[in-house]
PDB file of N, CA and C in Angstrom:
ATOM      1  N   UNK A   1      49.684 125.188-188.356  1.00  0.00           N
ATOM      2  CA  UNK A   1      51.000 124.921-188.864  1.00  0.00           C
ATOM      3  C   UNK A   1      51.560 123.634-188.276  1.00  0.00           C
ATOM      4  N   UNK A   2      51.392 123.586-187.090  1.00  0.00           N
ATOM      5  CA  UNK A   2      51.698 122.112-186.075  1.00  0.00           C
ATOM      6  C   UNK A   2      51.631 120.819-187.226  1.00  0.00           C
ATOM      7  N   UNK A   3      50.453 120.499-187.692  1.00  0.00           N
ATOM      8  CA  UNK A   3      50.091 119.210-188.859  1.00  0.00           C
ATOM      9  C   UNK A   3      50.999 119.222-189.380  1.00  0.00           C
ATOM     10  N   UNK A   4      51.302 120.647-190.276  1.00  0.00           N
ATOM     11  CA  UNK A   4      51.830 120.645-192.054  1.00  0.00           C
ATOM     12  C   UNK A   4      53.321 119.823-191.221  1.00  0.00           C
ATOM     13  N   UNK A   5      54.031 120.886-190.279  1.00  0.00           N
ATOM     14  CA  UNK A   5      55.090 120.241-189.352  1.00  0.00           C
ATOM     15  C   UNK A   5      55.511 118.483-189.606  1.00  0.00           C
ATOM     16  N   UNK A   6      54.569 118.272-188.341  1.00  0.00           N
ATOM     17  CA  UNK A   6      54.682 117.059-187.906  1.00  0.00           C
ATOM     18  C   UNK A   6      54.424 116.050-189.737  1.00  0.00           C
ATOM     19  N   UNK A   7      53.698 116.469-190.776  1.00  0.00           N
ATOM     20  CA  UNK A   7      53.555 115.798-192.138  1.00  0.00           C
ATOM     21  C   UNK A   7      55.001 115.870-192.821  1.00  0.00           C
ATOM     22  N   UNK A   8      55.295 116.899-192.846  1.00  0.00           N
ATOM     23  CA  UNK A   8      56.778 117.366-193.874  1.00  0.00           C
ATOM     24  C   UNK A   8      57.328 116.383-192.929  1.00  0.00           C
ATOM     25  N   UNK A   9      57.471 116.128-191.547  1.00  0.00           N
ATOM     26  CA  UNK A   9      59.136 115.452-191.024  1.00  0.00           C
ATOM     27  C   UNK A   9      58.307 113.658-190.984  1.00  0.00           C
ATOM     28  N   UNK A  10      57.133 113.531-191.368  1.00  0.00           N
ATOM     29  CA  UNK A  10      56.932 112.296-191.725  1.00  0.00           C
ATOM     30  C   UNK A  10      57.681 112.030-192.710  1.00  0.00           C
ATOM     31  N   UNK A  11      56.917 112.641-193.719  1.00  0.00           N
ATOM     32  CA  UNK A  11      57.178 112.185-195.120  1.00  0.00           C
ATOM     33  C   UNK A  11      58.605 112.228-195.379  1.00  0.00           C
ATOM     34  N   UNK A  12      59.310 113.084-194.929  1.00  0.00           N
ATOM     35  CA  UNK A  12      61.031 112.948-195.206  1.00  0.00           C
ATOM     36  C   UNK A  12      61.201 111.743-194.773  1.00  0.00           C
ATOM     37  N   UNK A  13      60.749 111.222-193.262  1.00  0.00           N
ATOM     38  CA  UNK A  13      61.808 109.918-192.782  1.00  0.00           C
ATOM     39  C   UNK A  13      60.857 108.660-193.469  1.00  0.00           C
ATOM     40  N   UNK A  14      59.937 109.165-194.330  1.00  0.00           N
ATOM     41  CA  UNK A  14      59.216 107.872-195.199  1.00  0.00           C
ATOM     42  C   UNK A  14      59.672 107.394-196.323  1.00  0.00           C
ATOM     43  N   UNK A  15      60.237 108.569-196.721  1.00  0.00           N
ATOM     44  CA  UNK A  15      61.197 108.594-198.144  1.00  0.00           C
ATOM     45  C   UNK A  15      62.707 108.543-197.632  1.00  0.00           C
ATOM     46  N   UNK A  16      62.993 108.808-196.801  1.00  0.00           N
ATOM     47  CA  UNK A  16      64.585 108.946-196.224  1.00  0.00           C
ATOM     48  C   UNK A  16      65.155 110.104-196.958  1.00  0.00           C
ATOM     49  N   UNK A  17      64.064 110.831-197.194  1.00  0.00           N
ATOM     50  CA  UNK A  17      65.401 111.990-197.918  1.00  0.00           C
ATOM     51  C   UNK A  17      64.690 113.209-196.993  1.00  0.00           C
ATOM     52  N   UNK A  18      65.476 114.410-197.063  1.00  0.00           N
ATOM     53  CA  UNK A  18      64.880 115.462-196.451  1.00  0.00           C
ATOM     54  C   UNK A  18      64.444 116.249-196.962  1.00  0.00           C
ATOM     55  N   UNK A  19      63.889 116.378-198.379  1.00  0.00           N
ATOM     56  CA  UNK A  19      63.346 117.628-199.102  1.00  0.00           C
ATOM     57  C   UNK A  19      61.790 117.479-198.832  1.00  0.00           C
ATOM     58  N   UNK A  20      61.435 117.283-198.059  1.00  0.00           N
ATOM     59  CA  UNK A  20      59.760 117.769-198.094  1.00  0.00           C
ATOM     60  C   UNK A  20      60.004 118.251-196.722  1.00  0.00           C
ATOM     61  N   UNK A  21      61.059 118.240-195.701  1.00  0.00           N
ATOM     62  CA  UNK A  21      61.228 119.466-194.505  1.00  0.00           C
ATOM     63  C   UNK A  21      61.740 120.201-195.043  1.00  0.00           C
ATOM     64  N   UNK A  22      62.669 119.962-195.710  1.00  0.00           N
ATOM     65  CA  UNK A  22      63.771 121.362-195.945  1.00  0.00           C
ATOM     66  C   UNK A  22      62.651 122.550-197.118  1.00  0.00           C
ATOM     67  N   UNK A  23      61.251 121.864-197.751  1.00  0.00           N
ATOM     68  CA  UNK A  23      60.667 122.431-198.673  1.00  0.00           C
ATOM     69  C   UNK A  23      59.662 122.898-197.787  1.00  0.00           C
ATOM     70  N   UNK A  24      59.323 122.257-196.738  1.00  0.00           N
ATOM     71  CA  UNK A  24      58.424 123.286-195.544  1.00  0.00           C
ATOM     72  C   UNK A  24      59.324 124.565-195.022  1.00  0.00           C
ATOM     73  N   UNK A  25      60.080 124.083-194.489  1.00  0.00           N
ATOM     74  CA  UNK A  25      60.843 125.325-193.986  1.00  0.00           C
ATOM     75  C   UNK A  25      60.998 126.687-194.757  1.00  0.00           C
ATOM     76  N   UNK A  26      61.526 126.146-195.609  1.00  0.00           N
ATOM     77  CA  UNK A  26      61.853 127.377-197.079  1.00  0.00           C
ATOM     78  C   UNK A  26      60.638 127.933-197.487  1.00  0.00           C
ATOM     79  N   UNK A  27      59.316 127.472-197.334  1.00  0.00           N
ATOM     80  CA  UNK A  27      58.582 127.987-197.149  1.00  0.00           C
ATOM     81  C   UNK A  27      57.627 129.125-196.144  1.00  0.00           C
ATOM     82  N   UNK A  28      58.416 128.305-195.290  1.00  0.00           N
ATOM     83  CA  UNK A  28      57.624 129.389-194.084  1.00  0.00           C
ATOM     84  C   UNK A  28      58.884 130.491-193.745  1.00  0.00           C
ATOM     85  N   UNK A  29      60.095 130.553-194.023  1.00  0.00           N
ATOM     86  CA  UNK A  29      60.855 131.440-194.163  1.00  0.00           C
ATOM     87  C   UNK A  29      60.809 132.755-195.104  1.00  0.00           C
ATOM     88  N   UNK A  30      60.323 132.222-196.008  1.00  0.00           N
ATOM     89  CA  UNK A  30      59.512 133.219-197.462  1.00  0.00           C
ATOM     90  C   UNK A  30      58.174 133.924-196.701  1.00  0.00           C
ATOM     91  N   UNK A  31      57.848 132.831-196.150  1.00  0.00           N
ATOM     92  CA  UNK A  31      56.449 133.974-195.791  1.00  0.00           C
ATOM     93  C   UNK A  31      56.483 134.742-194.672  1.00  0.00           C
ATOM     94  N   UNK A  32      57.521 134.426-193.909  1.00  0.00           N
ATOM     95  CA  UNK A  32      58.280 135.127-192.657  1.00  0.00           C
ATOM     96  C   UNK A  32      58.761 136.265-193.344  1.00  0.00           C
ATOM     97  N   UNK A  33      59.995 136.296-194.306  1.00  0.00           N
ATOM     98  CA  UNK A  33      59.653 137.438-194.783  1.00  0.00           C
ATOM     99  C   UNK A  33      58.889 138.743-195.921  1.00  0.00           C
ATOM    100  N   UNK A  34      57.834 138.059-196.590  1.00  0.00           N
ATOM    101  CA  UNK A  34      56.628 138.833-196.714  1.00  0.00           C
ATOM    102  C   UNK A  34      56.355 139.416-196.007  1.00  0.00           C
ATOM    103  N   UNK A  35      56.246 138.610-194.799  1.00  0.00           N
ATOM    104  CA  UNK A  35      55.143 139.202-193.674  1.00  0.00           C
ATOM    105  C   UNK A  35      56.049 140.430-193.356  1.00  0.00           C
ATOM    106  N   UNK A  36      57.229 140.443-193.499  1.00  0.00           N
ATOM    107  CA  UNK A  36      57.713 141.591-192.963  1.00  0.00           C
ATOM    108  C   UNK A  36      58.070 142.566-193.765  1.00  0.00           C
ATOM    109  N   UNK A  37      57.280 142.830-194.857  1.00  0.00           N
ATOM    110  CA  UNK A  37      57.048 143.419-195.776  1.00  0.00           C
ATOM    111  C   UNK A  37      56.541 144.760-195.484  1.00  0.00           C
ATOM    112  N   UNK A  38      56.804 146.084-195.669  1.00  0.00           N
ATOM    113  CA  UNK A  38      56.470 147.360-195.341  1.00  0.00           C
ATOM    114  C   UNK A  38      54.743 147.266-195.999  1.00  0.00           C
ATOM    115  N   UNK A  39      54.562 147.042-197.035  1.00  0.00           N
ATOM    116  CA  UNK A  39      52.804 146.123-197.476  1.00  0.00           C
ATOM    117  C   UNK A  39      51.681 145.553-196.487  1.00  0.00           C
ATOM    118  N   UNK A  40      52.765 144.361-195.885  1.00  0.00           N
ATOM    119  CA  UNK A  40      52.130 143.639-195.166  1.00  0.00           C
ATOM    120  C   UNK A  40      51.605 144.074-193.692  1.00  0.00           C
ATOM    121  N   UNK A  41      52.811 145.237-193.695  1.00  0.00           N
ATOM    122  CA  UNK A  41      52.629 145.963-192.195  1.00  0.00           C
ATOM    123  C   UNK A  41      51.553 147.067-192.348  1.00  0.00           C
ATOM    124  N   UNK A  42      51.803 147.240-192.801  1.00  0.00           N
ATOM    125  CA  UNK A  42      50.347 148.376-193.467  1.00  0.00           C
ATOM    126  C   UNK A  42      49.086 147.486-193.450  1.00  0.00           C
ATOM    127  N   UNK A  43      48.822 146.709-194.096  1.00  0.00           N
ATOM    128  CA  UNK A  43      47.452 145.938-194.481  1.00  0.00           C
ATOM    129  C   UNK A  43      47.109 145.611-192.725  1.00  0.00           C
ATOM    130  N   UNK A  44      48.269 144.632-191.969  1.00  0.00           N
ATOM    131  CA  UNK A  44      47.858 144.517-190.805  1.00  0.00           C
ATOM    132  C   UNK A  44      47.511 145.949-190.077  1.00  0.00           C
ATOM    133  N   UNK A  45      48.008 146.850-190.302  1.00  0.00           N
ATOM    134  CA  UNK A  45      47.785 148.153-189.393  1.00  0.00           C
ATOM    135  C   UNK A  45      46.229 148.377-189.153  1.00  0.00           C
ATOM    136  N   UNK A  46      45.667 148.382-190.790  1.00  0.00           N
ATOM    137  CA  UNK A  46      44.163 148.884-191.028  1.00  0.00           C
ATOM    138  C   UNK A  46      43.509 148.090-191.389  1.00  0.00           C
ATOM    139  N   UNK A  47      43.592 146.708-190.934  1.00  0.00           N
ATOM    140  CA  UNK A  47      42.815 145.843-190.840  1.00  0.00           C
ATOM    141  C   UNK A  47      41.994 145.395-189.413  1.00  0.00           C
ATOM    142  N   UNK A  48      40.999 146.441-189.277  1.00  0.00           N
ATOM    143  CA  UNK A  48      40.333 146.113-188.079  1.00  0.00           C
ATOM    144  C   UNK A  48      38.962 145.047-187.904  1.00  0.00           C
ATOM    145  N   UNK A  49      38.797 144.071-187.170  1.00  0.00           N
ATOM    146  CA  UNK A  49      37.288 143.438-187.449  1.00  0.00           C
ATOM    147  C   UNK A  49      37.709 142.856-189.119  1.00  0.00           C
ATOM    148  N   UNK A  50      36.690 143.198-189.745  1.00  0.00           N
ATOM    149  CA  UNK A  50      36.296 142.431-190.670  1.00  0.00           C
ATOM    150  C   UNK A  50      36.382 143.571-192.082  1.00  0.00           C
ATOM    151  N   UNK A  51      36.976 143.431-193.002  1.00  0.00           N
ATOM    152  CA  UNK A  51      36.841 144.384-194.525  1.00  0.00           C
ATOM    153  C   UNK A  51      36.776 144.051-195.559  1.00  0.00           C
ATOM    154  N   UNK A  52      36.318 144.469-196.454  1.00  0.00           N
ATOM    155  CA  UNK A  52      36.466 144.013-198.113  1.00  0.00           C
ATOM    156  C   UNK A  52      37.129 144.657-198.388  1.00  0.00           C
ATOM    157  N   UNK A  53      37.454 144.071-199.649  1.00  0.00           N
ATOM    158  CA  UNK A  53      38.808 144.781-200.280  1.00  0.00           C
ATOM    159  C   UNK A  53      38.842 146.117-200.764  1.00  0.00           C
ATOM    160  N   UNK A  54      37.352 146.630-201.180  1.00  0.00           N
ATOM    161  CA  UNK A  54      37.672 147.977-201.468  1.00  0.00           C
ATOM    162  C   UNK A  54      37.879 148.903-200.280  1.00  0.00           C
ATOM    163  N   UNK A  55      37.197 148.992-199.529  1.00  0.00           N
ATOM    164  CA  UNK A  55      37.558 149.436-198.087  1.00  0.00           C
ATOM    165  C   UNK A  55      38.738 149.103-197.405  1.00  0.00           C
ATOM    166  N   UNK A  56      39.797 148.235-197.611  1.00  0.00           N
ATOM    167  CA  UNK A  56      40.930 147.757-197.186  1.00  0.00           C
ATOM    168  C   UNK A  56      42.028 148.950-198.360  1.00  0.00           C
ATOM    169  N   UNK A  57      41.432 148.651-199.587  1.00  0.00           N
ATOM    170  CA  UNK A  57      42.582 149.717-200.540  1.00  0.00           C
ATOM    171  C   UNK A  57      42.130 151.103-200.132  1.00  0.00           C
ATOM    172  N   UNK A  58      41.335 151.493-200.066  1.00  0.00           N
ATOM    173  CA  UNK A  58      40.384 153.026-199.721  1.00  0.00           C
ATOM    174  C   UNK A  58      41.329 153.552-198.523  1.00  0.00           C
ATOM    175  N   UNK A  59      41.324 152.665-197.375  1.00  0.00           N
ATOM    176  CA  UNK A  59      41.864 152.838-196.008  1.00  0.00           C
ATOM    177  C   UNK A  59      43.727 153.288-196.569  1.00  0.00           C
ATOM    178  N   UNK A  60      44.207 152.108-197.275  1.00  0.00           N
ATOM    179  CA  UNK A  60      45.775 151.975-197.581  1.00  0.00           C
ATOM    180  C   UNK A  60      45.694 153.297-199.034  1.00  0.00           C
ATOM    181  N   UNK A  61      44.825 154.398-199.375  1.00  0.00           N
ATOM    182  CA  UNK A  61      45.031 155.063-200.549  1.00  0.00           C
ATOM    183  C   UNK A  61      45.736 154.427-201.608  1.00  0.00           C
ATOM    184  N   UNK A  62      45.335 153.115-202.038  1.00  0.00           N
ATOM    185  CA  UNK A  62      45.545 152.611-203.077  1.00  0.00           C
ATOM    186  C   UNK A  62      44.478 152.287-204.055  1.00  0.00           C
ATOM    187  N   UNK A  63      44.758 152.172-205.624  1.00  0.00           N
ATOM    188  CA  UNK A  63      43.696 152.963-206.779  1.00  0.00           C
ATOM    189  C   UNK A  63      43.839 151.425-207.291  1.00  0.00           C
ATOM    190  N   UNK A  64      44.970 150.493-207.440  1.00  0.00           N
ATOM    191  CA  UNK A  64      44.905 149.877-208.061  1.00  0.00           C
ATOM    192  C   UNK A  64      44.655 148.225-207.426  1.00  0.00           C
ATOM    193  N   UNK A  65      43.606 147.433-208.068  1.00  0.00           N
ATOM    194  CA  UNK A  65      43.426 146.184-207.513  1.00  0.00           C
ATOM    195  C   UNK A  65      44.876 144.998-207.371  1.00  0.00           C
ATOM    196  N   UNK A  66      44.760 144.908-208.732  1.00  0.00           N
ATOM    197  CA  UNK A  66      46.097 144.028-208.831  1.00  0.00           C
ATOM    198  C   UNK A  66      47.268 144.259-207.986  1.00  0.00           C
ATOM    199  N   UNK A  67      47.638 145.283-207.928  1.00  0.00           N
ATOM    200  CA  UNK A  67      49.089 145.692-207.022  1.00  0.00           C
ATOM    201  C   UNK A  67      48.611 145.597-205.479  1.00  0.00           C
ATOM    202  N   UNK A  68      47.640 145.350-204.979  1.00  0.00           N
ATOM    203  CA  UNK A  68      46.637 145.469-203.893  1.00  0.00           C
ATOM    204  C   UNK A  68      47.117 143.968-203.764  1.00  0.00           C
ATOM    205  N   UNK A  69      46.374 143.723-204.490  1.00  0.00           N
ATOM    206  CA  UNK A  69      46.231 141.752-204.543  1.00  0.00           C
ATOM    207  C   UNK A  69      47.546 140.847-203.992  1.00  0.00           C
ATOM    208  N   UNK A  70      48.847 141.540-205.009  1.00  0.00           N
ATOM    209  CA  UNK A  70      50.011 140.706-205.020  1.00  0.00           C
ATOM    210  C   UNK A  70      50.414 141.273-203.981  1.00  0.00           C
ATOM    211  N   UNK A  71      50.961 142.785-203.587  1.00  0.00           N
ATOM    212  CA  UNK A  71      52.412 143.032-203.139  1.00  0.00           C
ATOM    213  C   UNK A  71      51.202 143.138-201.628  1.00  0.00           C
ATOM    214  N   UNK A  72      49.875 143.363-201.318  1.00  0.00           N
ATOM    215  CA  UNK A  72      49.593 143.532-199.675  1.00  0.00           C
ATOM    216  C   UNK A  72      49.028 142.146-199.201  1.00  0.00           C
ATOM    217  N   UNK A  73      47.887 142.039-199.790  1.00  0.00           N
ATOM    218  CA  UNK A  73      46.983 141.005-199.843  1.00  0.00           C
ATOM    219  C   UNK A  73      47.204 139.476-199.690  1.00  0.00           C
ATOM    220  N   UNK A  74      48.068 138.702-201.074  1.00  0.00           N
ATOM    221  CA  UNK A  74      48.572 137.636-201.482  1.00  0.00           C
ATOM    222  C   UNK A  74      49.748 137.446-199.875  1.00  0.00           C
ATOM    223  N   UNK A  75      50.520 138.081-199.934  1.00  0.00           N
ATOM    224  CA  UNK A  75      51.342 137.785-198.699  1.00  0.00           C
ATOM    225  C   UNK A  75      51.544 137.493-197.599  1.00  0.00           C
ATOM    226  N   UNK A  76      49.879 138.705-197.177  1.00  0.00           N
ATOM    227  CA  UNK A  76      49.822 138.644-195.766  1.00  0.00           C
ATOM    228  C   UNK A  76      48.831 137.273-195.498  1.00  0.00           C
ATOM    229  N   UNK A  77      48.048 136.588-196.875  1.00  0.00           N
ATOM    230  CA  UNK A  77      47.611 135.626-196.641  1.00  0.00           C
ATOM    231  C   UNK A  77      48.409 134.170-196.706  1.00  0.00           C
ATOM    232  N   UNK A  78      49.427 134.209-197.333  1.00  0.00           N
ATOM    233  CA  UNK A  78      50.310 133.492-197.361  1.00  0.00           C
ATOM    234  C   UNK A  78      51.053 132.998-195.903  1.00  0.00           C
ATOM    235  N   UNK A  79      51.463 134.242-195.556  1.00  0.00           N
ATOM    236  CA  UNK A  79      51.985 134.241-194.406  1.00  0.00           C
ATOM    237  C   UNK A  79      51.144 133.369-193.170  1.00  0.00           C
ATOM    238  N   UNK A  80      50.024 133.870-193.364  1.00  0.00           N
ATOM    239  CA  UNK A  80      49.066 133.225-192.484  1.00  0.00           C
ATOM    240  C   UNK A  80      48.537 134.195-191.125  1.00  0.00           C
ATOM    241  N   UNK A  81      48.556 135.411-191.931  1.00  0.00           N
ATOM    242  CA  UNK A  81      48.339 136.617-190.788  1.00  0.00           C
ATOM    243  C   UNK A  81      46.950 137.333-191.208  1.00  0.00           C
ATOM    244  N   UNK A  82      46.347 136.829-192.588  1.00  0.00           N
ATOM    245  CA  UNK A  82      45.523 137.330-193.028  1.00  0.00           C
ATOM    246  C   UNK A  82      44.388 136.417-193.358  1.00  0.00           C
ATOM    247  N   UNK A  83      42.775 136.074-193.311  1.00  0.00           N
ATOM    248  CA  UNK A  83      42.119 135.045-193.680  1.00  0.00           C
ATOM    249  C   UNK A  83      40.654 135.615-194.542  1.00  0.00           C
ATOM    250  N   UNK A  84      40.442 134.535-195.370  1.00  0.00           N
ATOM    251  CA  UNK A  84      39.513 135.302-196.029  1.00  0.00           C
ATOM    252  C   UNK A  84      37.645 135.213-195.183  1.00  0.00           C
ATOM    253  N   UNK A  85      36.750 135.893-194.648  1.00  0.00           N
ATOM    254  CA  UNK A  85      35.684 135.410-193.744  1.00  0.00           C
ATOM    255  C   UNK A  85      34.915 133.941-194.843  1.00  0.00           C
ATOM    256  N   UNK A  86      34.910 134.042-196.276  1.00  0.00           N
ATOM    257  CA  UNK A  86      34.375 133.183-196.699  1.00  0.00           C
ATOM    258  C   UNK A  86      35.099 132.302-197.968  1.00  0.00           C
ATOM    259  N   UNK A  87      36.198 131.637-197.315  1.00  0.00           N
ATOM    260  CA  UNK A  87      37.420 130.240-198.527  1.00  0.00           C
ATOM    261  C   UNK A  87      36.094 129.786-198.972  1.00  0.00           C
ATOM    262  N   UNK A  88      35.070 129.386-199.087  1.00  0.00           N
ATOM    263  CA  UNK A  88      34.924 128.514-199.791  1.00  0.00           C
ATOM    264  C   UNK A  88      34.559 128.908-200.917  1.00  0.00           C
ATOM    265  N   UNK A  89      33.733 130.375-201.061  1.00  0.00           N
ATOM    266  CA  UNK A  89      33.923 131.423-201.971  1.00  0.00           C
ATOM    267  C   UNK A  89      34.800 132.269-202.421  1.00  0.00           C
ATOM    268  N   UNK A  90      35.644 132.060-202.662  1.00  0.00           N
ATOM    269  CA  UNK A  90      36.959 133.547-202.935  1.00  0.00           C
ATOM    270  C   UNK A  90      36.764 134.442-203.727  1.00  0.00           C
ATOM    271  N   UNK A  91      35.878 134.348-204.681  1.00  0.00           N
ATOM    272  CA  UNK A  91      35.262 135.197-205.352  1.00  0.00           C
ATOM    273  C   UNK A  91      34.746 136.135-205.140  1.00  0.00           C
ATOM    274  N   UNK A  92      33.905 136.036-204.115  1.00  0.00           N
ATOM    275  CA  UNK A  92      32.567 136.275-203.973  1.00  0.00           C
ATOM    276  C   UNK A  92      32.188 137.977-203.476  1.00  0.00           C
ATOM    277  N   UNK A  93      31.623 138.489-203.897  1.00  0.00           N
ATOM    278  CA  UNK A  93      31.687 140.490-203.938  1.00  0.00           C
ATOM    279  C   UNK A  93      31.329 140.076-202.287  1.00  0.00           C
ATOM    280  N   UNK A  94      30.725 139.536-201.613  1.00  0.00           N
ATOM    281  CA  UNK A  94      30.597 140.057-199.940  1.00  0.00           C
ATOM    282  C   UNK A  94      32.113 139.222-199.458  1.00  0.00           C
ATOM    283  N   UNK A  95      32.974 138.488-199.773  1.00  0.00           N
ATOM    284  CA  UNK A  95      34.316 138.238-199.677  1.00  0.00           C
ATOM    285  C   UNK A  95      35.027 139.643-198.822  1.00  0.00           C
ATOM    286  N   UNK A  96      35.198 138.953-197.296  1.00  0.00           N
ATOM    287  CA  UNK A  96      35.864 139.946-196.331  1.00  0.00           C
ATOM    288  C   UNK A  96      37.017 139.356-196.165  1.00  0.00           C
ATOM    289  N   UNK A  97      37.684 140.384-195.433  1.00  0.00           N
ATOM    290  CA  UNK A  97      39.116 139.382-194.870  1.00  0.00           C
ATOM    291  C   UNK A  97      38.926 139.977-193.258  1.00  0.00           C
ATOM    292  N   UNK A  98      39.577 139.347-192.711  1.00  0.00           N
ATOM    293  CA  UNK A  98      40.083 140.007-191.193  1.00  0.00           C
ATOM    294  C   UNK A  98      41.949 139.199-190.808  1.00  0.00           C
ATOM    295  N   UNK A  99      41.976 139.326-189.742  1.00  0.00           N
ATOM    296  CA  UNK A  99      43.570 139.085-189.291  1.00  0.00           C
ATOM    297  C   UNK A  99      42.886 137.450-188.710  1.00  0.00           C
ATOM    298  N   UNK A 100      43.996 136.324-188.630  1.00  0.00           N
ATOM    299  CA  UNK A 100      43.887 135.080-188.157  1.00  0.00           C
ATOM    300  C   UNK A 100      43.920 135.391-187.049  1.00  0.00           C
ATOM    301  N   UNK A 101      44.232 134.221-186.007  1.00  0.00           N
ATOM    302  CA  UNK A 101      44.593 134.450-184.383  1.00  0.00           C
ATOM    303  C   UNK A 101      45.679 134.683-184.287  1.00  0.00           C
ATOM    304  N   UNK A 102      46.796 134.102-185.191  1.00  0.00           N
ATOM    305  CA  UNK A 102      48.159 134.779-185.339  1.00  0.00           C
ATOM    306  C   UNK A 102      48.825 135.505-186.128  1.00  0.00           C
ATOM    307  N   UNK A 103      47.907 136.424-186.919  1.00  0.00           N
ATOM    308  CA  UNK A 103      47.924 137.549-187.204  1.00  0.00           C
ATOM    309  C   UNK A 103      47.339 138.784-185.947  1.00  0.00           C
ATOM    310  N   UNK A 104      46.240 138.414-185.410  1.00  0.00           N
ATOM    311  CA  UNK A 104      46.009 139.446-184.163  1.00  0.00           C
ATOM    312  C   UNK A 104      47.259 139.009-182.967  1.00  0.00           C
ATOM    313  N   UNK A 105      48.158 138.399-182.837  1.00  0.00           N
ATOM    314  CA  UNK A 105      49.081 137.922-181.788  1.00  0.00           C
ATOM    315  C   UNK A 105      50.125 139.050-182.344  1.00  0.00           C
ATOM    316  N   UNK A 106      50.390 138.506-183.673  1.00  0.00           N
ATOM    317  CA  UNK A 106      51.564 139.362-184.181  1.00  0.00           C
ATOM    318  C   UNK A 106      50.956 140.724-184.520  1.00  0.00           C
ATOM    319  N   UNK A 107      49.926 141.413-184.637  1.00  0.00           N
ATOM    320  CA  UNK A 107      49.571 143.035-184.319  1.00  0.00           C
ATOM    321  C   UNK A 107      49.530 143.622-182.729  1.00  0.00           C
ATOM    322  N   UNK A 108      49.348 142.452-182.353  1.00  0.00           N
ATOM    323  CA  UNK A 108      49.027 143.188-180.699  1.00  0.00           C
ATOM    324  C   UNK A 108      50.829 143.171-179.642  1.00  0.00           C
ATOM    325  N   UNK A 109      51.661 142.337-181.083  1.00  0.00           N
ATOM    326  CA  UNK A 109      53.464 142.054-180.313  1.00  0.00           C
ATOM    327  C   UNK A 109      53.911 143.380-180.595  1.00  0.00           C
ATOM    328  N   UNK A 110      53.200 143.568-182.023  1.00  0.00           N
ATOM    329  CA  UNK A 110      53.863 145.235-182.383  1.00  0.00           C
ATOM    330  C   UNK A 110      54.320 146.360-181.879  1.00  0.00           C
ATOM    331  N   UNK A 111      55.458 146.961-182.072  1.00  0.00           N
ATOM    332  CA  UNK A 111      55.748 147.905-181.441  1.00  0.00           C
ATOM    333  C   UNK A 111      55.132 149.446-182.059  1.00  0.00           C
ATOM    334  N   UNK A 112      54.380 149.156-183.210  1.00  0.00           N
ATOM    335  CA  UNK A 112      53.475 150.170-183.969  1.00  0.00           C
ATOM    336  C   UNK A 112      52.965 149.437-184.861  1.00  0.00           C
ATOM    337  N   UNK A 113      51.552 149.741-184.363  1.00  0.00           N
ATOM    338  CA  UNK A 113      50.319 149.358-185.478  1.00  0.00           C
ATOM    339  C   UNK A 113      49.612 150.675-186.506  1.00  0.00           C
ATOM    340  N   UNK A 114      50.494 151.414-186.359  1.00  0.00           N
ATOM    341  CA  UNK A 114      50.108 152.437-187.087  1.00  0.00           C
ATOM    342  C   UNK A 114      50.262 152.064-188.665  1.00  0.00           C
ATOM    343  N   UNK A 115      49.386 152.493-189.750  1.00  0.00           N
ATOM    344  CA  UNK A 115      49.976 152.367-190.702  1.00  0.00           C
ATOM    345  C   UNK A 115      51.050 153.617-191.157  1.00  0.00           C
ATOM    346  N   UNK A 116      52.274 153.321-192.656  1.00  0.00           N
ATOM    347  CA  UNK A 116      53.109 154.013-192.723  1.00  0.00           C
ATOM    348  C   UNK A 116      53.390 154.840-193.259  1.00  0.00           C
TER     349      UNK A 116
END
């Protein structure tokens, strides 16, 4: 996150205007709160090591992909608490996820990692 940072408050004082900070910020405020999403807290709960997605919905008793995708999945990767083991494939059926380094920071700050 440090780069994107230090880029957004370039580019504002390159242009002299402030909408490419004020459009970082507003961004990471959105994903601040995703992340604090009753979804997102769940996905981090039972996300141990390394999972695919069917084993990630199996764990959370959820049937459906799509609603998987947007309201747990999409967010917690957004946020930047969630990573996929292989971006350069996203596709790809052996496609795992696990928690970032600050996604395991923010499970281990928790005051319950239980899921809910």
């Amino acid at each position: 996150m440090g780069r994107v940072y230090y880029r957004a408050i370039e580019e504002s004082t390159e242009r002299g205007d402030s909408a490419p900070f004020i459009q970082f910020m507003l961004e990471r405020i959105l994903a601040a709160c995703r992340a604090g999403t009753p979804q997102v807290r769940r996905l981090r709960a039972v996300l141990q090591g390394e999972a695919g997605r069917e084993a990630l919905m199996r764990r959370l008793g959820l049937r459906d992909a799509k609603h998987f995708r947007r309201r747990y999945l999409l967010p917690a990767m957004e946020a930047g608490w969630v990573e996929m083991t292989l971006p350069e494939y996203p596709r790809s059926p052996a496609q795992k996820y696990r928690l970032t380094p600050a996604g395991r920071r923010w499970a281990a700050s928790s005051v319950s990692a239980r899921p809910f």
